[in-house]
Protein backbone atom coordinates (compact mmCIF):
# COMPACT_ATOMS: atom_id res chain seq x y z
CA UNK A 1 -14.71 -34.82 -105.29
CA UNK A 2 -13.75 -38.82 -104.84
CA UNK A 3 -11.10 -39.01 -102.55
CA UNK A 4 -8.85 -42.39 -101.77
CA UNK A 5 -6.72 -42.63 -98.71
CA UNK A 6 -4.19 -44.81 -98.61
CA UNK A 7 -4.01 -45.90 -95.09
CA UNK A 8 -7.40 -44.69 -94.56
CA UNK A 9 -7.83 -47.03 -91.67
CA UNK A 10 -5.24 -45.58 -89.43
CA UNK A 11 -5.49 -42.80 -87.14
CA UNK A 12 -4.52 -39.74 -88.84
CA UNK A 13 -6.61 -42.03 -91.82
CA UNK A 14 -9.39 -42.43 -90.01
CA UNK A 15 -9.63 -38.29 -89.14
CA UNK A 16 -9.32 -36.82 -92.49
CA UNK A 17 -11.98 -39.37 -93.94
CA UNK A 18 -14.02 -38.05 -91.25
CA UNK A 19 -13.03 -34.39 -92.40
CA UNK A 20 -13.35 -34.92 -96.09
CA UNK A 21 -17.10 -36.67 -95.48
CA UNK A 22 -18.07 -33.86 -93.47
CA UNK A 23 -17.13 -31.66 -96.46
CA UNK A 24 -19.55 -33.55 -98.45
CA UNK A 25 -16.82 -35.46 -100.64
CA UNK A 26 -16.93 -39.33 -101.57
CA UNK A 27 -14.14 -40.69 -99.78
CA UNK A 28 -12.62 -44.26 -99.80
CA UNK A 29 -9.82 -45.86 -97.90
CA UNK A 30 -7.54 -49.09 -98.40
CA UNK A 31 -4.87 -49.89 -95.55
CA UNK A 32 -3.28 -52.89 -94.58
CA UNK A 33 -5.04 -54.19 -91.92
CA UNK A 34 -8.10 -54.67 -94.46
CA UNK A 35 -10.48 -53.23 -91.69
CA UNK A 36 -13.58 -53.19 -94.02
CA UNK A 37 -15.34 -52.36 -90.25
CA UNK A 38 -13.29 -49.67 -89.79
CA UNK A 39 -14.69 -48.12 -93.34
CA UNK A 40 -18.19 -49.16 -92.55
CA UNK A 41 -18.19 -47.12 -89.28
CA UNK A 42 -16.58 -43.83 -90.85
CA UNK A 43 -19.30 -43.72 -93.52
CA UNK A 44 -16.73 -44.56 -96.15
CA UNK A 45 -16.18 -47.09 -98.92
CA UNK A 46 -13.44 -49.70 -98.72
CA UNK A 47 -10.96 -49.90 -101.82
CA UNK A 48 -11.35 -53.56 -102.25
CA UNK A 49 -10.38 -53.26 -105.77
CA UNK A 50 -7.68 -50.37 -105.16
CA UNK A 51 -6.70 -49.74 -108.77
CA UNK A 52 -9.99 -49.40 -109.87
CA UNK A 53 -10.25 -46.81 -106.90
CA UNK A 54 -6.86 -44.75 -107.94
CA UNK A 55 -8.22 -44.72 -111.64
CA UNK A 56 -11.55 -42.94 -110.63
CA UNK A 57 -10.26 -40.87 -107.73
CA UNK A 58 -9.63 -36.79 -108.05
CA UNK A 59 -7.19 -37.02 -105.00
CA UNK A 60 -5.51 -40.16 -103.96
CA UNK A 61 -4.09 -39.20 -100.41
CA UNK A 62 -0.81 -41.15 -98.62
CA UNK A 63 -1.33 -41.19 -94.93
CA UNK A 64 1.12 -44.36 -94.18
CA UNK A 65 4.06 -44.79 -91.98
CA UNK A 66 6.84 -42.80 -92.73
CA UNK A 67 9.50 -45.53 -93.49
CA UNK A 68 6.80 -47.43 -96.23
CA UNK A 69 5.70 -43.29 -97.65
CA UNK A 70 8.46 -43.90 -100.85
CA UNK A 71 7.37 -47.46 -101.24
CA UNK A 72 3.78 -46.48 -101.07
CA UNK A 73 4.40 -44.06 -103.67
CA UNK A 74 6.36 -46.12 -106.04
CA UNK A 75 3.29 -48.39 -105.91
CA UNK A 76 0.12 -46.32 -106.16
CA UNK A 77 1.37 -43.06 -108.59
CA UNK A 78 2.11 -44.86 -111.96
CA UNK A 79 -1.33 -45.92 -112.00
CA UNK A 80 -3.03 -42.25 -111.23
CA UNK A 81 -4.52 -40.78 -113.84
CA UNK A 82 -4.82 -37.61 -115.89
CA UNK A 83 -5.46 -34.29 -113.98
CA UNK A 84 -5.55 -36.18 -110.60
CA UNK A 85 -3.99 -35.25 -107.77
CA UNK A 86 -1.21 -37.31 -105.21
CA UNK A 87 -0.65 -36.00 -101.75
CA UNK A 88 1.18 -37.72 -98.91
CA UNK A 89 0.79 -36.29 -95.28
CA UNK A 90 4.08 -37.62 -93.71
CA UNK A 91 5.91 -34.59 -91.45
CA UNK A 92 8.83 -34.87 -93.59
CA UNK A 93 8.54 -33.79 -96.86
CA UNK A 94 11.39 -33.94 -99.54
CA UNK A 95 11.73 -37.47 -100.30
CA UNK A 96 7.75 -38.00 -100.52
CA UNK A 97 8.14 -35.08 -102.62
CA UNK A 98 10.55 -36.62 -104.78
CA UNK A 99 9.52 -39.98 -104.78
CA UNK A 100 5.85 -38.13 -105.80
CA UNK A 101 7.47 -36.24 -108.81
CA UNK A 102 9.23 -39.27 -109.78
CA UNK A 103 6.84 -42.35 -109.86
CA UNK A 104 3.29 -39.89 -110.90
CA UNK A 105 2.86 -39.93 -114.75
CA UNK A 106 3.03 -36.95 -116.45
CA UNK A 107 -0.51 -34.83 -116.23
CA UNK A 108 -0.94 -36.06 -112.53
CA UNK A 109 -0.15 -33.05 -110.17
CA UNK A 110 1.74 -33.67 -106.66
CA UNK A 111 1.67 -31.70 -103.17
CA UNK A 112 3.10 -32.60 -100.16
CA UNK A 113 1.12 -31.68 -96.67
CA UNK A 114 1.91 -31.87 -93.30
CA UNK A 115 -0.79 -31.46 -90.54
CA UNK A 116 0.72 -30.21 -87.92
CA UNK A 117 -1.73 -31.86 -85.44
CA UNK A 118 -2.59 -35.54 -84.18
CA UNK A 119 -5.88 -37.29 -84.43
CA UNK A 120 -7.20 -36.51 -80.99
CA UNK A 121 -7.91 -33.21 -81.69
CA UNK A 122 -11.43 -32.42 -82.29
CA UNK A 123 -11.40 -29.77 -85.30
CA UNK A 124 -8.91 -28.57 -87.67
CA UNK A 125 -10.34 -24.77 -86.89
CA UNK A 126 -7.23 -23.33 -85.08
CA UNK A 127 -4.72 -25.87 -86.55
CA UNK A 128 -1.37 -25.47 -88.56
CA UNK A 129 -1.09 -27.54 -91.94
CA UNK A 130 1.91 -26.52 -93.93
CA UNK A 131 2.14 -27.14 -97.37
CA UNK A 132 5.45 -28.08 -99.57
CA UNK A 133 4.28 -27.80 -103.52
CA UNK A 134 5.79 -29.30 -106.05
CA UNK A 135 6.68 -27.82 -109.82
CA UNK A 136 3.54 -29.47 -111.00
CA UNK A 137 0.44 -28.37 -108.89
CA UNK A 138 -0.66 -25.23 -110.56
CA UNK A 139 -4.64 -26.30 -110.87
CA UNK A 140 -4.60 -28.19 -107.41
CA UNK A 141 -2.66 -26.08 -104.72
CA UNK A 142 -4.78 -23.70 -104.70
CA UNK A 143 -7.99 -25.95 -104.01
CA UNK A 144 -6.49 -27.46 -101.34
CA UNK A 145 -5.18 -24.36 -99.69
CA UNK A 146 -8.77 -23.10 -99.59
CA UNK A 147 -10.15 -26.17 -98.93
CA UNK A 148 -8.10 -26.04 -95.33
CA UNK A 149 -8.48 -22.34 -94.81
CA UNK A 150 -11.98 -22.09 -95.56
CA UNK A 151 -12.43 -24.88 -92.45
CA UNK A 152 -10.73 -22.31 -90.34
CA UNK A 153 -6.94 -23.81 -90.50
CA UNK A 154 -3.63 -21.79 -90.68
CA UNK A 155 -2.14 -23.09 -93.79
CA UNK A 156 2.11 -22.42 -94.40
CA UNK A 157 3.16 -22.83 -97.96
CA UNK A 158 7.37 -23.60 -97.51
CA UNK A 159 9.15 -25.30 -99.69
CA UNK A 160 10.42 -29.27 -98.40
CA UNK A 161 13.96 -28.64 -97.58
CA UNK A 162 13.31 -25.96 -95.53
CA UNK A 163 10.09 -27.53 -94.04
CA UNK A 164 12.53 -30.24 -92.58
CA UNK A 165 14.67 -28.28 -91.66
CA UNK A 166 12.86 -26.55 -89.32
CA UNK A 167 10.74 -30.12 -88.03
CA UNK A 168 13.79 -31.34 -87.11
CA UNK A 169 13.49 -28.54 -84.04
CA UNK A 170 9.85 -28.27 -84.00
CA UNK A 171 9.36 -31.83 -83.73
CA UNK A 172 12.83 -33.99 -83.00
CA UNK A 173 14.48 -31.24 -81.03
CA UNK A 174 11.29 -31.10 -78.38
CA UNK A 175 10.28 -35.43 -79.02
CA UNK A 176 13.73 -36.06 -78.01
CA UNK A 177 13.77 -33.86 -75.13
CA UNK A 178 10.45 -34.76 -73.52
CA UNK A 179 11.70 -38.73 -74.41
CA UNK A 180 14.96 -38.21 -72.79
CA UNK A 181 13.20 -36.50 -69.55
CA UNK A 182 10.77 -39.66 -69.15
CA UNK A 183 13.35 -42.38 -69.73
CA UNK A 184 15.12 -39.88 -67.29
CA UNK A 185 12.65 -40.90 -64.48
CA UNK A 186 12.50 -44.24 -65.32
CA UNK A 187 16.19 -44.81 -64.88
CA UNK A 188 15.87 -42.87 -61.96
CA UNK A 189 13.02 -44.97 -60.98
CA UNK A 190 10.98 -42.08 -59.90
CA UNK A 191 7.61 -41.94 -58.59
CA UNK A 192 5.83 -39.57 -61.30
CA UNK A 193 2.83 -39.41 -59.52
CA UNK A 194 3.78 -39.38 -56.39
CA UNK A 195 6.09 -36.04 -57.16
CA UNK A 196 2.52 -34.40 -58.53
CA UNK A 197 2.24 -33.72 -54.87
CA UNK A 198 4.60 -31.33 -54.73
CA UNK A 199 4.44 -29.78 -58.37
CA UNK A 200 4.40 -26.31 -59.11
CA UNK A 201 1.92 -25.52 -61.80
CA UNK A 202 5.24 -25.44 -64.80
CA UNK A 203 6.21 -28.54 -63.59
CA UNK A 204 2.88 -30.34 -63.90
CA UNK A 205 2.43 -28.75 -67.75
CA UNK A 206 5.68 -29.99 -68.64
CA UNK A 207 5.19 -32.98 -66.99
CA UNK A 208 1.65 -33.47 -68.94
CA UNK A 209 3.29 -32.82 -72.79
CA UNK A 210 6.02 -35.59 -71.90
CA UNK A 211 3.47 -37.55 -71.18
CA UNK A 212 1.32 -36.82 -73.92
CA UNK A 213 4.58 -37.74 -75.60
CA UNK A 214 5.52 -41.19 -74.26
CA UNK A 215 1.79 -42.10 -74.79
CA UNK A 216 2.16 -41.81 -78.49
CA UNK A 217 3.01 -44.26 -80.94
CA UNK A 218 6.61 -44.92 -80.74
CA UNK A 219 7.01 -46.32 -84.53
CA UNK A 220 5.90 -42.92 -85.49
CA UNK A 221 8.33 -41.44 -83.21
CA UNK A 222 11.42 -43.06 -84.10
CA UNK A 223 10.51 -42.71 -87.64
CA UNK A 224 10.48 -38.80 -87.02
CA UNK A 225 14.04 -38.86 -85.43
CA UNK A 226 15.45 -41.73 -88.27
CA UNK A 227 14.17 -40.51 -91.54
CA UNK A 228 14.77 -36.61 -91.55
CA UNK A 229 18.62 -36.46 -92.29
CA UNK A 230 18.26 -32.61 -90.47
CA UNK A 231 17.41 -34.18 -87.00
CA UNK A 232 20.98 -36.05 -86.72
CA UNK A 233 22.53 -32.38 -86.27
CA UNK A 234 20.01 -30.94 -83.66
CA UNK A 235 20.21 -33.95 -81.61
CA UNK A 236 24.40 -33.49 -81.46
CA UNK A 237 23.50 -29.94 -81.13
CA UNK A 238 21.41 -30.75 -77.91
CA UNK A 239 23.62 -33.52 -76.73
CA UNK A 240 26.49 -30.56 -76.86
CA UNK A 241 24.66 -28.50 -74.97
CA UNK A 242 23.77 -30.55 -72.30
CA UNK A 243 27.43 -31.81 -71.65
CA UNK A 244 28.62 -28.34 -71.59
CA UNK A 245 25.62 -27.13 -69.24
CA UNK A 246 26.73 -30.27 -67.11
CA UNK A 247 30.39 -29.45 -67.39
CA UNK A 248 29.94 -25.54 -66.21
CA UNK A 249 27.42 -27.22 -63.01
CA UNK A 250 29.94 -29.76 -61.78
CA UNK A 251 32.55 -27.46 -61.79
CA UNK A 252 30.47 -24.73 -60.19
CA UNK A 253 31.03 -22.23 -62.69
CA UNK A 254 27.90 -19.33 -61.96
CA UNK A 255 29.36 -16.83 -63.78
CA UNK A 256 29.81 -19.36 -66.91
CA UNK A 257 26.62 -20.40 -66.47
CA UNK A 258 25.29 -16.96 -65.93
CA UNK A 259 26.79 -15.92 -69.38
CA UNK A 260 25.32 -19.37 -71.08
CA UNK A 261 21.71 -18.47 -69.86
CA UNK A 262 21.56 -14.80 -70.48
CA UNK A 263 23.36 -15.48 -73.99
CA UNK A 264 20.49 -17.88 -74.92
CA UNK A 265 17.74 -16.04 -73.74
CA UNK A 266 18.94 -13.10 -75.90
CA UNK A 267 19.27 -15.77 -79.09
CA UNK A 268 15.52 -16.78 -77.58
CA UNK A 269 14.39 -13.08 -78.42
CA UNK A 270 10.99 -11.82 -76.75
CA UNK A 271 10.77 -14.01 -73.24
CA UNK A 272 8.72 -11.62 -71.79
CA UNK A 273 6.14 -12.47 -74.62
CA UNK A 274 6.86 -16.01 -74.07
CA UNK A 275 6.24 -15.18 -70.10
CA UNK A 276 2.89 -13.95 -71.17
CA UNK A 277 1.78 -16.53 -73.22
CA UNK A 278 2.68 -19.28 -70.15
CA UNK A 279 1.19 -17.54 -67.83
CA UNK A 280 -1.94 -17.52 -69.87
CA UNK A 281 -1.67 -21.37 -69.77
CA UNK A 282 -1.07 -21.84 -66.05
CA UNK A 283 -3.66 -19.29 -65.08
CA UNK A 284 -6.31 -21.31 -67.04
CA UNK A 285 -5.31 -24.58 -65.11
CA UNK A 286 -5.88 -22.45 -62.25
CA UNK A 287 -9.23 -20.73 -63.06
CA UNK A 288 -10.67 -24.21 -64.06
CA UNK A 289 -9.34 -25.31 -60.65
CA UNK A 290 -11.44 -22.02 -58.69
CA UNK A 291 -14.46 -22.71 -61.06
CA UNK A 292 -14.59 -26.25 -59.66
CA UNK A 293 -14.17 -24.98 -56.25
CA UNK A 294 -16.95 -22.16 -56.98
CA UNK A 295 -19.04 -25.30 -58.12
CA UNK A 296 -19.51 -27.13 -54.85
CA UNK A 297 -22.97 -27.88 -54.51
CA UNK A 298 -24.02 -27.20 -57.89
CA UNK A 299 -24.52 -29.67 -60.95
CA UNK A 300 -21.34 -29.81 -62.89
CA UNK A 301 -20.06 -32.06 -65.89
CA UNK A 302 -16.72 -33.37 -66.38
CA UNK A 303 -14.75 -35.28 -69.03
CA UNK A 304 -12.65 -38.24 -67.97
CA UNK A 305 -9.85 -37.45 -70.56
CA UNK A 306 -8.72 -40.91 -70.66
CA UNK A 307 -11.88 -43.01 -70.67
CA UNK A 308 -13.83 -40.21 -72.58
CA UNK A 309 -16.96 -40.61 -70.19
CA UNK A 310 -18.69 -37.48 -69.30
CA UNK A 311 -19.37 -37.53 -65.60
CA UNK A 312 -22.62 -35.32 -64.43
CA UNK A 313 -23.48 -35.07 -60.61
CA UNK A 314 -23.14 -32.51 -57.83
CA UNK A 315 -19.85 -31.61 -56.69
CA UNK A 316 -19.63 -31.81 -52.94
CA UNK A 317 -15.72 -31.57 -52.31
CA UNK A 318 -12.25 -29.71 -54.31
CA UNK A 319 -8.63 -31.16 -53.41
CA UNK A 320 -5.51 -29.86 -54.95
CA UNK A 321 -5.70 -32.98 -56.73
CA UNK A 322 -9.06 -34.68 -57.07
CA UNK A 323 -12.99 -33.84 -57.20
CA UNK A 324 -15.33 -35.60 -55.68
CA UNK A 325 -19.08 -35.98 -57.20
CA UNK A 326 -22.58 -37.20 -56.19
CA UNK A 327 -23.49 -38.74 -59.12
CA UNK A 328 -26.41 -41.01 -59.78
CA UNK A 329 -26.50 -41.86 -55.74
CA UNK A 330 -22.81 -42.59 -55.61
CA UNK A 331 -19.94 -41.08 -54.60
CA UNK A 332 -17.35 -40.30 -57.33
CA UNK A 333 -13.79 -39.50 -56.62
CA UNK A 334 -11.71 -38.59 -59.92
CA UNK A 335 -8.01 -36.58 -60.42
CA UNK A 336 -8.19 -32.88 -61.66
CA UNK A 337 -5.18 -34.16 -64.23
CA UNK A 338 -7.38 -36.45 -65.66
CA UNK A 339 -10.60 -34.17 -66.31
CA UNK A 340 -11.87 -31.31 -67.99
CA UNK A 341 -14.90 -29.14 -66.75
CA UNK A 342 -17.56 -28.63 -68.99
CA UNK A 343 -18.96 -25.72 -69.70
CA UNK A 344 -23.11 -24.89 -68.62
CA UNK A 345 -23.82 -25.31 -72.64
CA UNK A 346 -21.74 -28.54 -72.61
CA UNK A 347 -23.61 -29.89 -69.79
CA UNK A 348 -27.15 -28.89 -71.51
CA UNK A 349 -25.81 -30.15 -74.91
CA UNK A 350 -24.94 -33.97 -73.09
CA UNK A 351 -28.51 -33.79 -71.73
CA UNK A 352 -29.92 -33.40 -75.06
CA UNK A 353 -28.22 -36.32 -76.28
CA UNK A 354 -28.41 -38.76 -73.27
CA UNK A 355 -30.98 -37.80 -70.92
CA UNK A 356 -35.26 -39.31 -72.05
CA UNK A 357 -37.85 -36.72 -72.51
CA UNK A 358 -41.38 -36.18 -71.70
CA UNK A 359 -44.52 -34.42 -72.96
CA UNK A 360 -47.14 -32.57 -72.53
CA UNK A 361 -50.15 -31.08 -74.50
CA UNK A 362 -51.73 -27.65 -73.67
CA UNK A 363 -54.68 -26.03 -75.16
CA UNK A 364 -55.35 -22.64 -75.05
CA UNK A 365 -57.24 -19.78 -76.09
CA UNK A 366 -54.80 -17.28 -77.81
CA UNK A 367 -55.59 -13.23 -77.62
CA UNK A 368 -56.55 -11.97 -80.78
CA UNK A 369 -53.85 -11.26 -83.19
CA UNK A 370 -51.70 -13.81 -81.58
CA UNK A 371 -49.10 -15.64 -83.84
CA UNK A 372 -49.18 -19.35 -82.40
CA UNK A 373 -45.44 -20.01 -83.87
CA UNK A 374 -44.10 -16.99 -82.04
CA UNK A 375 -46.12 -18.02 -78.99
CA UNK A 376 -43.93 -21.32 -79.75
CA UNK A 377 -40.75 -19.19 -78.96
CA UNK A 378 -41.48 -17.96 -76.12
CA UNK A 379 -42.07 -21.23 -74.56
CA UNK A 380 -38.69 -22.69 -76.31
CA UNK A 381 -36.87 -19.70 -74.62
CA UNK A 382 -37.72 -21.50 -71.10
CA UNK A 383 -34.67 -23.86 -72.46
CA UNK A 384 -33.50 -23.20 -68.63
CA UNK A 385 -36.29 -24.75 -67.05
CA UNK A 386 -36.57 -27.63 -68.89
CA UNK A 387 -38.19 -26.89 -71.77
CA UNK A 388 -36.77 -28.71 -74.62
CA UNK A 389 -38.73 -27.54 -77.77
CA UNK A 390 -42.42 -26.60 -78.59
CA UNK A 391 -44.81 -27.48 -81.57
CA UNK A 392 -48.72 -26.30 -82.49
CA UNK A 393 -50.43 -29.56 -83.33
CA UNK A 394 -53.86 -28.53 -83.51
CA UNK A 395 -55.48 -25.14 -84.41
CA UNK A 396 -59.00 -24.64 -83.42
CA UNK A 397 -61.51 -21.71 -85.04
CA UNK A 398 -63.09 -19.36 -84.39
CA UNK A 399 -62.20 -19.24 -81.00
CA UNK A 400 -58.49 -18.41 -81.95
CA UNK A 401 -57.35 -21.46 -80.25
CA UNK A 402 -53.87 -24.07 -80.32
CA UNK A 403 -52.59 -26.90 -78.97
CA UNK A 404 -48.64 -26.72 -78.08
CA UNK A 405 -47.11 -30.41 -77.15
CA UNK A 406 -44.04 -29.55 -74.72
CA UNK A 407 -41.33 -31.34 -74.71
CA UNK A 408 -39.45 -31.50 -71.19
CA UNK A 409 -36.22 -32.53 -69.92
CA UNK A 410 -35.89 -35.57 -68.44
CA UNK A 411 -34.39 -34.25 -65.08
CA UNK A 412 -37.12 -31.64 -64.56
CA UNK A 413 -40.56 -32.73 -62.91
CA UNK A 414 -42.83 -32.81 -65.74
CA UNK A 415 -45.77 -31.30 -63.59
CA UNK A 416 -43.89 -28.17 -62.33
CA UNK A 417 -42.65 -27.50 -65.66
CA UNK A 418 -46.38 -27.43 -67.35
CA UNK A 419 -46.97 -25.23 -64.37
CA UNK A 420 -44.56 -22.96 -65.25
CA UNK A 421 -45.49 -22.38 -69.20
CA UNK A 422 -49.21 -22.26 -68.19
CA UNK A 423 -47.95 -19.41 -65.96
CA UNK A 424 -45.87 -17.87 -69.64
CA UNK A 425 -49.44 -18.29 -71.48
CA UNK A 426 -51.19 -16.43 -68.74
CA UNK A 427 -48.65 -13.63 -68.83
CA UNK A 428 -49.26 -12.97 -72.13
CA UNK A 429 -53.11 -13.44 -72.29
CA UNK A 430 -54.10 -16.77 -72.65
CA UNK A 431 -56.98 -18.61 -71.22
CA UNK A 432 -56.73 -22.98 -70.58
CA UNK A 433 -59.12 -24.79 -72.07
CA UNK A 434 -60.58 -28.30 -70.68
């Protein structure tokens, strides 16, 4: 399929023109920065002439700002064409929706989408994207709903009002929480990271998603609490709450505030699931924490989550709060918040990609009967001791003879490495020649 995105240069752009290519589609993008670059590194064509690019599009996506969505629309849909489809991905969805049904000629289908997920994450496998149809997407919908869940996503079909409805919790219940709790400490003016030396492991998750939070884009954020009319009651809702929670702890009023907490915990429904499911996410901060520790003295990797460089050394010493790595003759010191350990096939994986290879050429004599591709297997199945890969590049009659070039990672000694698949050959009965 062609595919335009409007505001293909942006972030959330940017991803699903990487997701789309991947799929094998012909994807284009137009946004208002005019980043041409930006196209040429994703692989994609620029729109320079973006009606010409609507007209022969099957899918013209709008991934803009929410407060420009409606204007975006009134521009682009008049000029879509026949059987095409127009889909925004905003996270609200019922005036897209409308402004979709009212500006796209008749014969052009609409569906609104909202990927419940931000551009830093990796693969859609795993990830919610709801759906709000419109009454005119009988051939499309169900394309796109299998082209999501055939990638592995969760895809919700709702209908818009509802869908904002419930983002109005989902997202500007728990945005302005988290935003409240970090302009909290700064009127406080308190020392986040200084209080990580005392944190419990709840308070350093919670203290991680605000600021995963306040290190978004805060356009997009104040667009989220502005422009779905829902939000404007949970916020009051919230604002209510706290005041009376206040009100019931100034006065010292346990047994109202006993009442308060049991009462919402019974509207909550299954804590003890909810228990579950958070201790599941502390205990995996603190096995990662015990696998470091388990690591000292071996080769480990680790991703700098901030700078995104993979660090690869020995690990010679585990804080509560930092690692410290020989790596490449130096001593590195980095924080456990701001790292992730890789795993053993993460680590072999970056060593494929960024570590130089050598090779070497053996000639043998192979037993009778001896297939010299399987022969190639055996030696690729030394992958653990540096073995990279194996290829016959000469075969030699009658003696029933091969040549297999090695190919040997680049932190393994070359020499004890040949050693060790002449020792394979011998095992299984061949004889060196030369």
């Amino acid at each position: 399929m062609k595919i335009l995105i409007i505001g293909g240069t942006g972030e959330l752009g940017q991803w699903f023109t990487r997701f789309f290519s991947r799929l094998g589609h012909e994807v284009a993008v137009r946004g208002r920065s005019g980043r041409v670059d930006i196209a040429q590194r994703l692989g994609a064509m620029y729109a320079h002439d973006q009606d010409r690019a609507i007209r022969e599009s099957d899918i013209v996506v709008i991934s803009v700002p929410i407060d420009v969505t409606e204007a975006t629309i009134e521009e682009i849909a008049p000029k879509m064409v026949r059987g095409s489809l127009l889909m925004d991905m905003t996270s609200i969805k019922k005036s897209p929706l409308d402004a979709m049904e009212r500006f796209a000629p008749d014969g052009v289908e609409v569906i609104g989408t909202h990927p419940m997920f931000g551009p830093s994450i990796p693969d859609i496998r795993g990830q919610t994207v709801m759906i709000t149809p419109s009454s005119r997407c009988g051939r499309w919908l169900p394309v796109i709903t299998d082209l999501f869940e055939d990638e592995g996503a969760n895809v919700e079909i709702v209908d818009a009002k509802t869908h904002d409805r419930v983002m109005a919790v989902v997202q500007g219940l728990t945005h302005f929480a988290y935003i409240s709790i970090g302009s909290t400490f700064r009127s406080l003016d308190f020392e986040v990271s200084e209080s990580r030396k005392f944190m419990s492991p709840v308070y350093e998750i919670m203290l991680d998603f605000v600021g995963r939070i306040l290190g978004q884009n805060p356009h997009l954020y104040a667009m989220i609490q502005t422009n779905n009319p829902a939000v404007a009651e949970v916020r009051e809702a919230f604002i209510t709450e706290c005041m009376r929670l206040s009100e019931l702890v100034s006065s010292n009023s346990v047994e109202d505030f006993y009442d308060l907490m049991k009462n919402a915990a019974s509207h909550f429904g299954d804590t003890e699931s909810a228990l579950k499911r958070s201790d599941k996410l502390i205990n995996a901060k603190i096995a990662e924490i015990e696998e470091m520790i388990r690591s000292i003295g071996s080769e480990k990797a680790v991703l700098h989550l901030r700078s995104g460089v993979t660090h690869v050394g020995i690990i010679t010493k585990v804080t509560p709060r930092t690692i410290i790595m020989e790596e490449a003759r130096k001593s590195v010191e980095l924080k456990i918040e701001n790292i992730r350990l890789l795993s053993d096939s993460e680590l072999y994986d970056w060593k494929l990609a960024n570590l130089r290879r050598s090779r070497r050429d053996i000639s043998v004599i192979l037993p009778d009967r001896a297939d010299p591709s399987v022969v190639c297997d055996v030696i690729t199945g030394m992958g653990g001791d540096g073995v990279v890969g194996a290829d016959v590049i000469d075969r030699y009659e009658p003696k029933h003879s091969a040549t297999f070039r090695i190919e040997i990672l680049g932190d393994h000694n070359p020499d004890e490495v040949e050693s060790r698949v002449e020792a394979i050959l011998s095992g299984i009965g061949c004889v060196r020649r030369g």
